[in-house]
Protein backbone atom coordinates (compact mmCIF):
# COMPACT_ATOMS: atom_id res chain seq x y z
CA UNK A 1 7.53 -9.33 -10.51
CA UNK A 2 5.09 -11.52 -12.95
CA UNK A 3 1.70 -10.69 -14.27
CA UNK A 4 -0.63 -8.60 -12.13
CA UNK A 5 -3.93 -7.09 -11.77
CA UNK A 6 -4.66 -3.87 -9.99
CA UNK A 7 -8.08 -2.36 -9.69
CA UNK A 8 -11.04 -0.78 -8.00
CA UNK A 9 -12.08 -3.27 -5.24
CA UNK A 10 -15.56 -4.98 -5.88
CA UNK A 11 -16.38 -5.51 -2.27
CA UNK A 12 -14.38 -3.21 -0.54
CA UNK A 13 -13.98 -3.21 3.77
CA UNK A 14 -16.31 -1.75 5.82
CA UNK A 15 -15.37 1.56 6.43
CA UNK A 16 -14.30 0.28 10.39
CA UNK A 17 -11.45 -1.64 8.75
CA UNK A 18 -10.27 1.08 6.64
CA UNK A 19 -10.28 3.50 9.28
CA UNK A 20 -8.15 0.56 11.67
CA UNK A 21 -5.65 0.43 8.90
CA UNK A 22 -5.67 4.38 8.53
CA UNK A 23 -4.63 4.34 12.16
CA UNK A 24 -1.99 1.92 11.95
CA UNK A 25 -0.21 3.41 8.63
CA UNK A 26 -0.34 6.96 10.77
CA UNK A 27 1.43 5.16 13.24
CA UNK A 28 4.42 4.78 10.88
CA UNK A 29 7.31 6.93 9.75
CA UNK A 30 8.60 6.84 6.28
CA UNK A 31 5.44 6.45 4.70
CA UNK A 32 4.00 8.62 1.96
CA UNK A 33 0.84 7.05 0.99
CA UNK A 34 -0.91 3.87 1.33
CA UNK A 35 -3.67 2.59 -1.17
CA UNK A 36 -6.26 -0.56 -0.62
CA UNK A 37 -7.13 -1.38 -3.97
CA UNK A 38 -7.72 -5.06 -5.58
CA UNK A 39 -4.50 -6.86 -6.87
CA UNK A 40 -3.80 -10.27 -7.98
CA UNK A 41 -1.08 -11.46 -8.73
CA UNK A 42 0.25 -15.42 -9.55
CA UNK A 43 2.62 -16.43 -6.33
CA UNK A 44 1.77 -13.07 -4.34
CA UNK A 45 -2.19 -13.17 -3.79
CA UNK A 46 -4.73 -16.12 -3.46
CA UNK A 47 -7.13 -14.57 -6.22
CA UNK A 48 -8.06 -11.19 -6.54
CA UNK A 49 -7.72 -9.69 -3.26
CA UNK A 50 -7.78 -6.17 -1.62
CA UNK A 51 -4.17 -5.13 -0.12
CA UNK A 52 -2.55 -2.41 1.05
CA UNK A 53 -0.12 -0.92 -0.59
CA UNK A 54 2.20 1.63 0.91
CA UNK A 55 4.47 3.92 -0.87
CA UNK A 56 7.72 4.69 1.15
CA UNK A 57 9.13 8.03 1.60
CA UNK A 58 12.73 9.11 -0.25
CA UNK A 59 14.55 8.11 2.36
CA UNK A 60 12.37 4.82 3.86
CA UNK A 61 13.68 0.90 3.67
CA UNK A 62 11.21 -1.68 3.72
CA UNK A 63 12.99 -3.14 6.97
CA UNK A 64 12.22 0.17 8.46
CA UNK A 65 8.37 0.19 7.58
CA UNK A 66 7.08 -2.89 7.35
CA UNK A 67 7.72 -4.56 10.82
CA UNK A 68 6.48 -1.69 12.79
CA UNK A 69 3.39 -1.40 9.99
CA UNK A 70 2.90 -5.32 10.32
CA UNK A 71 2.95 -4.71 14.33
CA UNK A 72 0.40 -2.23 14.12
CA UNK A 73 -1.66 -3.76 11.96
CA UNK A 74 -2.01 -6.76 14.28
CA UNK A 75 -3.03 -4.25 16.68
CA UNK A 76 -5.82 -2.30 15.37
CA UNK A 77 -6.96 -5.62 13.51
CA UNK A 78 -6.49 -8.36 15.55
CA UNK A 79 -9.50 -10.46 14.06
CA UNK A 80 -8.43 -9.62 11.04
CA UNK A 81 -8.61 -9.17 7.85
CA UNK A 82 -5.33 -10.36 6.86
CA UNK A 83 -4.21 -7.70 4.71
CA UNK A 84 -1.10 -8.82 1.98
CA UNK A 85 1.37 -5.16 2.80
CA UNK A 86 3.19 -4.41 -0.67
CA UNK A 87 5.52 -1.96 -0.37
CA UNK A 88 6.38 0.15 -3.54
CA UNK A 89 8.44 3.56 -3.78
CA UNK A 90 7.48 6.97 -5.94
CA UNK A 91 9.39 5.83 -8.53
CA UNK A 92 7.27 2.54 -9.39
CA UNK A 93 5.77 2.29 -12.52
CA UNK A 94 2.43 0.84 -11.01
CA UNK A 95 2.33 3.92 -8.91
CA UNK A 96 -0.40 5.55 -11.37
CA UNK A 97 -2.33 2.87 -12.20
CA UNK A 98 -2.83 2.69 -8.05
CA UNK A 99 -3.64 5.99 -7.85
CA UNK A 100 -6.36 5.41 -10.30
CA UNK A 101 -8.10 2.94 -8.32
CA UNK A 102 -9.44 5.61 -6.06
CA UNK A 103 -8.68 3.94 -2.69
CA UNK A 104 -6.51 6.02 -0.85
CA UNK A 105 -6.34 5.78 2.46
CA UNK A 106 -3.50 8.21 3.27
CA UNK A 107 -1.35 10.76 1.61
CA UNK A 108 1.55 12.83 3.64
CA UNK A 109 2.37 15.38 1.25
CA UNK A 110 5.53 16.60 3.62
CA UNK A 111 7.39 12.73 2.95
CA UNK A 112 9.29 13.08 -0.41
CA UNK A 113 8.52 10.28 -2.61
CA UNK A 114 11.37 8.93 -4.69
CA UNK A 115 11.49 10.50 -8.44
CA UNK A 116 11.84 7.92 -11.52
CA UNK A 117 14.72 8.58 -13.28
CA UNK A 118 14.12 11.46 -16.49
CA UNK A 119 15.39 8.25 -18.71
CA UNK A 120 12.79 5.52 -17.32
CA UNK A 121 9.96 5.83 -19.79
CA UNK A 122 8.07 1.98 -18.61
């Protein structure tokens, strides 16, 4: 991963398009949390756009998640927006920095997130 940006959106969705993603993250097992905040980043993002990021469970892979997240997405937006999906787990270092944007749009406190190792200070 290169250089990146993450932050407080400056014009975020209407709240209809949060609640459509809301319903298609719920839709999903193996999903902890998911987070719209700003992000650019050279090679992933056009400019500085709003994504959603969605932190996997302990036990979630991205092939489990993301298809059926992608699927439902399509779904409950099917005019769009577009939305870039990262995926990240518990134990990514821009975890905090996401929380800190203030934009989440779910937390399942009963899916375990996975724990940084004691020895990973960055």
């Amino acid at each position: 991963m290169g250089f990146r940006i993450i932050g407080a959106p400056a014009k975020p969705y209407p709240q209809q398009v949060v609640h459509a993603v809301l319903r298609a993250v719920q839709s999903v097992e193996g999903i902890a949390e998911a987070h719209m905040p700003q992000w650019f980043e050279a090679g992933l993002t056009e400019g500085a756009e709003q994504v959603l990021v969605v932190v996997l469970g302990r036990d979630a892979a991205v092939s489990e998640v993301v298809p059926p997240l992608l699927k439902a997405l399509n779904q409950q937006l099917p005019l769009g927006p577009s939305l870039v999906v990262i995926p990240i787990t518990g134990a990514d270092g821009d975890l905090g920095t996401i929380r800190g944007t203030d934009t989440m749009v779910l937390r399942r406190p009963e899916v375990e997130l996975a724990k940084r190792p004691w020895w990973k200070f960055w």
